[in-house]
C-alpha atoms as a PDB file:
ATOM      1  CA  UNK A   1     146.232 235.808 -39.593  1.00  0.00           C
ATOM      2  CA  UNK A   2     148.554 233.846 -37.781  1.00  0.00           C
ATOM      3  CA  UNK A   3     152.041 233.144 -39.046  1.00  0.00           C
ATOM      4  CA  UNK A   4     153.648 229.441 -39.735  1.00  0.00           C
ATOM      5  CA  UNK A   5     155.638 229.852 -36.762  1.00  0.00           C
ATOM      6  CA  UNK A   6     153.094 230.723 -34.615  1.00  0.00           C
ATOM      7  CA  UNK A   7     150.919 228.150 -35.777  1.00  0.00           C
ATOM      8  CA  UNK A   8     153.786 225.867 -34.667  1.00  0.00           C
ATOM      9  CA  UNK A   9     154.572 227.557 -31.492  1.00  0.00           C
ATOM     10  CA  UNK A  10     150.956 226.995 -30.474  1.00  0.00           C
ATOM     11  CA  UNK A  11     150.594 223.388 -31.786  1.00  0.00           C
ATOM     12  CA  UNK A  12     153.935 222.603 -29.836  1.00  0.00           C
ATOM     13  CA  UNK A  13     152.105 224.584 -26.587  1.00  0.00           C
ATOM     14  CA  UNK A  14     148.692 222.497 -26.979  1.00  0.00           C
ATOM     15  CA  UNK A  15     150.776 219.063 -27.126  1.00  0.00           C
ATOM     16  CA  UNK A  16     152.623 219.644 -24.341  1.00  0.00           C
ATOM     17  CA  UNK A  17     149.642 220.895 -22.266  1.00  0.00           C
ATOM     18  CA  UNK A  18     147.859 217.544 -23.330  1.00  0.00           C
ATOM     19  CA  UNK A  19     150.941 215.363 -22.137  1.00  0.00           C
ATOM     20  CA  UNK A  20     150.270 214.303 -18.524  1.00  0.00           C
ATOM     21  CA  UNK A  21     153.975 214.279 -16.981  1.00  0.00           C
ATOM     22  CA  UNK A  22     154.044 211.451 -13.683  1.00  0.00           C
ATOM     23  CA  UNK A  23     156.451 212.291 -11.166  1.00  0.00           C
ATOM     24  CA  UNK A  24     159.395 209.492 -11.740  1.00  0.00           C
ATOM     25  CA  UNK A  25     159.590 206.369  -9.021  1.00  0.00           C
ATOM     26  CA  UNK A  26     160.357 207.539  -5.537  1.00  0.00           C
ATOM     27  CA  UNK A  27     163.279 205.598  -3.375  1.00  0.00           C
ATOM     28  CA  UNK A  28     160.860 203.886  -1.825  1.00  0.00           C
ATOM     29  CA  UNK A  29     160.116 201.964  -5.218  1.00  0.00           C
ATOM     30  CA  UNK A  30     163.491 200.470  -5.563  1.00  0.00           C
ATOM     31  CA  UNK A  31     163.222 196.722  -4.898  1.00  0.00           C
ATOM     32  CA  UNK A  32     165.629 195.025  -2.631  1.00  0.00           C
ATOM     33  CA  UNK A  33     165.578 192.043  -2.250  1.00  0.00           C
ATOM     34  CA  UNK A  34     167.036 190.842   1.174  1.00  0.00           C
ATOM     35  CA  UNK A  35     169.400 188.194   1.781  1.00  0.00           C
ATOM     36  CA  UNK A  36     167.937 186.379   4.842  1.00  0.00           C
ATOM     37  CA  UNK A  37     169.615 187.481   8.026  1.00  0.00           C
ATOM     38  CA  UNK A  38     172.489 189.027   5.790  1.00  0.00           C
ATOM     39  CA  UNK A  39     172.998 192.974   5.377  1.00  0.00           C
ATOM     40  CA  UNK A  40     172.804 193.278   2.030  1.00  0.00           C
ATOM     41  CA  UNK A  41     170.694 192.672  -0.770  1.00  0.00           C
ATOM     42  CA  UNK A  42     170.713 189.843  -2.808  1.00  0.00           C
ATOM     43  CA  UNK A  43     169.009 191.761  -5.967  1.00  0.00           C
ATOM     44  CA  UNK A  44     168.058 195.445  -6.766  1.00  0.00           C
ATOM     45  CA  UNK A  45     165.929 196.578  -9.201  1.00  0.00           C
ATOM     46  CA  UNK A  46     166.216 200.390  -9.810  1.00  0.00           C
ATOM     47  CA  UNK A  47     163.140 201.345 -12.249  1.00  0.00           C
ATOM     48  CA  UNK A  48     163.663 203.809 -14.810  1.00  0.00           C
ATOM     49  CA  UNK A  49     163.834 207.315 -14.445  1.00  0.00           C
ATOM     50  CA  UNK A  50     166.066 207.026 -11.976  1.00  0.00           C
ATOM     51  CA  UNK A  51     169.511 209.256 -11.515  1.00  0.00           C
ATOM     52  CA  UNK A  52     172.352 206.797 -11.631  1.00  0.00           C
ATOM     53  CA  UNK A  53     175.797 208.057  -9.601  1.00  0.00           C
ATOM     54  CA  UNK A  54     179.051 206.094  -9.764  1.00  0.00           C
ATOM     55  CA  UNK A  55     181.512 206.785  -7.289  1.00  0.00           C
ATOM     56  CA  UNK A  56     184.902 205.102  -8.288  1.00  0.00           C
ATOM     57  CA  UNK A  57     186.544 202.863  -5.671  1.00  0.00           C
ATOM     58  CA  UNK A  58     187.654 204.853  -2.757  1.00  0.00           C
ATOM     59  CA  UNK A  59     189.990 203.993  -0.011  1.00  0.00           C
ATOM     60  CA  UNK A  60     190.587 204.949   3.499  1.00  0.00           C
ATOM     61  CA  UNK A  61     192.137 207.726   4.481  1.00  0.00           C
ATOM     62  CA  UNK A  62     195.012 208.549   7.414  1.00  0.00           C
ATOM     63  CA  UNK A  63     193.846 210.049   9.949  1.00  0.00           C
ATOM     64  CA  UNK A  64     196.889 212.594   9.677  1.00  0.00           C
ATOM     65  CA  UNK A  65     200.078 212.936   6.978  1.00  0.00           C
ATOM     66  CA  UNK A  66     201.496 209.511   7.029  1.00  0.00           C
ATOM     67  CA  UNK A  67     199.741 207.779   9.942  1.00  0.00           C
ATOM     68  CA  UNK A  68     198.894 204.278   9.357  1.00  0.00           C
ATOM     69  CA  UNK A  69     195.131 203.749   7.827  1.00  0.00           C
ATOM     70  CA  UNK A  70     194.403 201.239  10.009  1.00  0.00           C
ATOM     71  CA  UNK A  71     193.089 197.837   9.904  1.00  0.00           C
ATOM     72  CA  UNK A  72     190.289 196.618   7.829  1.00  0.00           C
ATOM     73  CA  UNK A  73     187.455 197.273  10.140  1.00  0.00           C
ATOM     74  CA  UNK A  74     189.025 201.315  10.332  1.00  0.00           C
ATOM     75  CA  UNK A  75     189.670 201.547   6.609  1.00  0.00           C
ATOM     76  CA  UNK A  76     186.087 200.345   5.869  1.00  0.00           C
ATOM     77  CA  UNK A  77     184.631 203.171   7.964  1.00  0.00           C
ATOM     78  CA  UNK A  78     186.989 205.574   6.827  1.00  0.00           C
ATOM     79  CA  UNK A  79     186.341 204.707   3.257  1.00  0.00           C
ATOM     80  CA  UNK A  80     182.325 204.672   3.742  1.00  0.00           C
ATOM     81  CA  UNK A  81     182.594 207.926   5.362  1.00  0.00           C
ATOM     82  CA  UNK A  82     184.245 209.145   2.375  1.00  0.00           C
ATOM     83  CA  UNK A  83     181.832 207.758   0.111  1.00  0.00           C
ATOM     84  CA  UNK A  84     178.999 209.255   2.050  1.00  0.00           C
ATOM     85  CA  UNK A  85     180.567 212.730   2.149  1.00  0.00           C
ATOM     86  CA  UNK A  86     180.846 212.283  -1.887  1.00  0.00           C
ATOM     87  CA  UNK A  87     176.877 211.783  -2.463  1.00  0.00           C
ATOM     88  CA  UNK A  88     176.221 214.172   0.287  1.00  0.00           C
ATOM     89  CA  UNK A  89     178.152 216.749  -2.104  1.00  0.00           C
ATOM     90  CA  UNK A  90     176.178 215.449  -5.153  1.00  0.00           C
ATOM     91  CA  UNK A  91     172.664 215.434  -3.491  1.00  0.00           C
ATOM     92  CA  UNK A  92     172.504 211.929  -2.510  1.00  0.00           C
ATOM     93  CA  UNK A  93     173.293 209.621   0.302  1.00  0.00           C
ATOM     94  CA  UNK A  94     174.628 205.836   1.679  1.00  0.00           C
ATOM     95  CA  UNK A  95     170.017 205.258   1.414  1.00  0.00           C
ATOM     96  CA  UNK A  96     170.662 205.594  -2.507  1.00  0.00           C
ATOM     97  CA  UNK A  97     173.702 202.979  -2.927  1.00  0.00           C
ATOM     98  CA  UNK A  98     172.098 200.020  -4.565  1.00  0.00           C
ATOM     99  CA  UNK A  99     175.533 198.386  -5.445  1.00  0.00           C
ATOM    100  CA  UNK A 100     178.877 198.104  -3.768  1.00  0.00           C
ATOM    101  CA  UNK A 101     182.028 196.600  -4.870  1.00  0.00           C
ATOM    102  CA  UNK A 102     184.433 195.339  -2.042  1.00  0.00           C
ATOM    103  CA  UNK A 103     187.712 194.688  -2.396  1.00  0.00           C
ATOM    104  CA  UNK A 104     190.379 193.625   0.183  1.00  0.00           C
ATOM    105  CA  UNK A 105     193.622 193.062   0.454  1.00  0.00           C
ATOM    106  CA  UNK A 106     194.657 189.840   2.422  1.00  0.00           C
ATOM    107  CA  UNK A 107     195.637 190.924   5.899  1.00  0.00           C
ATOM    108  CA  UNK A 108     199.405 189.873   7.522  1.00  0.00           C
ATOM    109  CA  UNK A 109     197.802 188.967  10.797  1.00  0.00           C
ATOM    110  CA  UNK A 110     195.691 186.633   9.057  1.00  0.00           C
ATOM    111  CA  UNK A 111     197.988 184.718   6.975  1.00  0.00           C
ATOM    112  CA  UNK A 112     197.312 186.235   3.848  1.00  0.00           C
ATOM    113  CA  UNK A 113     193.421 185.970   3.713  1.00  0.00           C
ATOM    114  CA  UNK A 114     190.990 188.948   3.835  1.00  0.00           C
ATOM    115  CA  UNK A 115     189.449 189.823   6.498  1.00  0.00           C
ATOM    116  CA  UNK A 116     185.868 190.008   6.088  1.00  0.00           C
ATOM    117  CA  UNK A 117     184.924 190.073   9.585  1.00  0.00           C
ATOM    118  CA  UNK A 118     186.478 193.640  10.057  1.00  0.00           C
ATOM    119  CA  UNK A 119     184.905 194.505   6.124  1.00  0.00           C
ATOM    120  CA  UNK A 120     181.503 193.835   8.087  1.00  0.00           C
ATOM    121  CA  UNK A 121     181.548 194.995  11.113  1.00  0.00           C
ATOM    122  CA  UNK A 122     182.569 198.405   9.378  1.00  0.00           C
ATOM    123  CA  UNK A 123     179.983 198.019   6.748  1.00  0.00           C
ATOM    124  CA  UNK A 124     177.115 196.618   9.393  1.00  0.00           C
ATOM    125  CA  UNK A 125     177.676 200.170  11.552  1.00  0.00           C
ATOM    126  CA  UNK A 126     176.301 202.321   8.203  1.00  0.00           C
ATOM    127  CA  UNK A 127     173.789 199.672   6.399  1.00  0.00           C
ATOM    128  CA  UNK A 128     170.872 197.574   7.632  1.00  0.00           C
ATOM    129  CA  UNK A 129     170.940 199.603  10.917  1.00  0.00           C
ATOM    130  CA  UNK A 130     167.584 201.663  12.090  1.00  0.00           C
ATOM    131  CA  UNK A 131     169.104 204.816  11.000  1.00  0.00           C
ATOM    132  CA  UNK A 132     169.618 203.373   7.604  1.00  0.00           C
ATOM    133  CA  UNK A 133     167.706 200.356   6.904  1.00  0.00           C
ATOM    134  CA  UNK A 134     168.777 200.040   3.355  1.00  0.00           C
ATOM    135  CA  UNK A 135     171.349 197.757   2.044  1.00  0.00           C
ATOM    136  CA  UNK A 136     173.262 197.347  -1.438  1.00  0.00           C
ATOM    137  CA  UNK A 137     173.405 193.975  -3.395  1.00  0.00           C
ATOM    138  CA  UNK A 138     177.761 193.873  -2.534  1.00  0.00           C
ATOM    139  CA  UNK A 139     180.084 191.807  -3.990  1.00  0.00           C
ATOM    140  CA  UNK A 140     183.514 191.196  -1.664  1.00  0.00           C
ATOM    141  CA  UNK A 141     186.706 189.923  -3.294  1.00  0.00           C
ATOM    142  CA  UNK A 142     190.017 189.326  -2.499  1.00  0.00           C
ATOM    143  CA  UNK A 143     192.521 191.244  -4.406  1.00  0.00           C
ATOM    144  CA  UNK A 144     196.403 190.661  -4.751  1.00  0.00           C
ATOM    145  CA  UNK A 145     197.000 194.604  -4.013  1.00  0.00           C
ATOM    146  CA  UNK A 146     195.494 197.736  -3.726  1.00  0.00           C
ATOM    147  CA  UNK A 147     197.233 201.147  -5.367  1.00  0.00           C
ATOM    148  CA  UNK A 148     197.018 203.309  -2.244  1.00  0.00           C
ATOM    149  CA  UNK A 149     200.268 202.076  -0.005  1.00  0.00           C
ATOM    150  CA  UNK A 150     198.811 200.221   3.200  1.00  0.00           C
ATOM    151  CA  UNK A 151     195.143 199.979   1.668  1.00  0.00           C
ATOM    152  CA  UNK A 152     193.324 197.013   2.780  1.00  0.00           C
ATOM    153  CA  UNK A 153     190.142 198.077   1.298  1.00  0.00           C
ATOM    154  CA  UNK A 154     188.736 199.866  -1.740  1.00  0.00           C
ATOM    155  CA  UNK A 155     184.844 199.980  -2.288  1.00  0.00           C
ATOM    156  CA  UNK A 156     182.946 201.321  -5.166  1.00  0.00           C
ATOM    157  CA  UNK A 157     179.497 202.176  -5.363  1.00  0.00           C
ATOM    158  CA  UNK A 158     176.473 202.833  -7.735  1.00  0.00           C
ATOM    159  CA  UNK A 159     173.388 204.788  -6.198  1.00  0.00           C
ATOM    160  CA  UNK A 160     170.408 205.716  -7.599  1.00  0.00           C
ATOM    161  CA  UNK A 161     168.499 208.596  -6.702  1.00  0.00           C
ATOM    162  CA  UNK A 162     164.830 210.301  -7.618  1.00  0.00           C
ATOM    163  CA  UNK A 163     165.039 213.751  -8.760  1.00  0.00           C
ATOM    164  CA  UNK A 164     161.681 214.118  -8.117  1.00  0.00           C
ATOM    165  CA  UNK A 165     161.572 217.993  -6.686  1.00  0.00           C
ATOM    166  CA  UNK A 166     163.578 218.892 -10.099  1.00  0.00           C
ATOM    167  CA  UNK A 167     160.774 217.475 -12.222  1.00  0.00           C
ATOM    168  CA  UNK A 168     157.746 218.646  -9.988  1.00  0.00           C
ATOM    169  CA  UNK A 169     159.522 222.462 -10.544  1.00  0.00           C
ATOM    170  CA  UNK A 170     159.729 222.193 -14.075  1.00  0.00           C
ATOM    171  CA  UNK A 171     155.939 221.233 -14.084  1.00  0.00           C
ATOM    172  CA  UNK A 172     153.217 223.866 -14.794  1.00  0.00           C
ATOM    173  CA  UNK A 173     151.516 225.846 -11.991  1.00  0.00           C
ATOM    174  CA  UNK A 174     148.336 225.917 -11.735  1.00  0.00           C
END
């Protein structure tokens, strides 16, 4: 005679043979939708079951101890390369980000407004290129100031990525 508990145990067993578990959406079934000729997207749709990583805003960094960060175009890069070393560490990369957050500080040499020439020619060297065809729905503001001294840009980014070899090992072998 079998006990209560194992009477449980096996009931809990049979249901979650009979459950059928579907590997979550792949990257491939994020929807971006593009905007025209532009680089970036001008809606994403991340489906459930999706791993969601926020990276906070992130700024350029000097080249060495108190060199200058450069202008836009540089600190975009730098910052971007930054980022990407961040999701690298965390299992992801720039293919995940499905939103970006720009902001810029106004530039001397321009009288005060941003540049967003130099934001996208950084920006257009890591997204919508061969090597990484996908692009983030971005927003781009100007901001009064930034809290890194000499930071013209800060960008923050959302990614979402498909854990899909962690489910398929915690499915049953055959």
């Amino acid at each position: 005679m079998l006990s209560p508990d194992s009477k449980l145990l096996g009931a809990l067993g049979a249901l979650l043979l009979s459950v059928t578990i579907s590997p979550p959406a792949k990257a491939v079934d994020v929807m971006r939708v593009k905007a025209g000729a532009f680089p970036i997207s001008s809606l994403v749709s991340v489906p459930p079951g999706a791993r969601l990583i926020y990276v906070s805003g992130t700024t350029a960094e000097p080249a060495s101890p108190g060199a200058s960060l450069g202008d836009t175009k540089a600190q975009t890069i730098s910052a971007l390369r930054r980022i990407q070393a961040l999701l690298k560490d965390n299992g992801a990369s720039l293919g995940d980000v499905v939103m970006m957050r720009v902001f810029l500080v106004g530039d001397a040499r321009l009288g005060g407004k941003m540049d967003f020439a130099g934001m996208m020619a950084g920006y257009s060297q890591v997204f919508g290129t061969p090597e990484q065809p996908n692009t983030p729905a971005r927003t781009t503001v100007q901001v009064a100031g930034l809290a890194a001294p000499g930071a013209l840009v800060e960008i923050e980014v959302q990614a979402a990525q498909f854990a899909v070899a962690k489910i398929e090992a915690m499915m049953p072998k055959p």
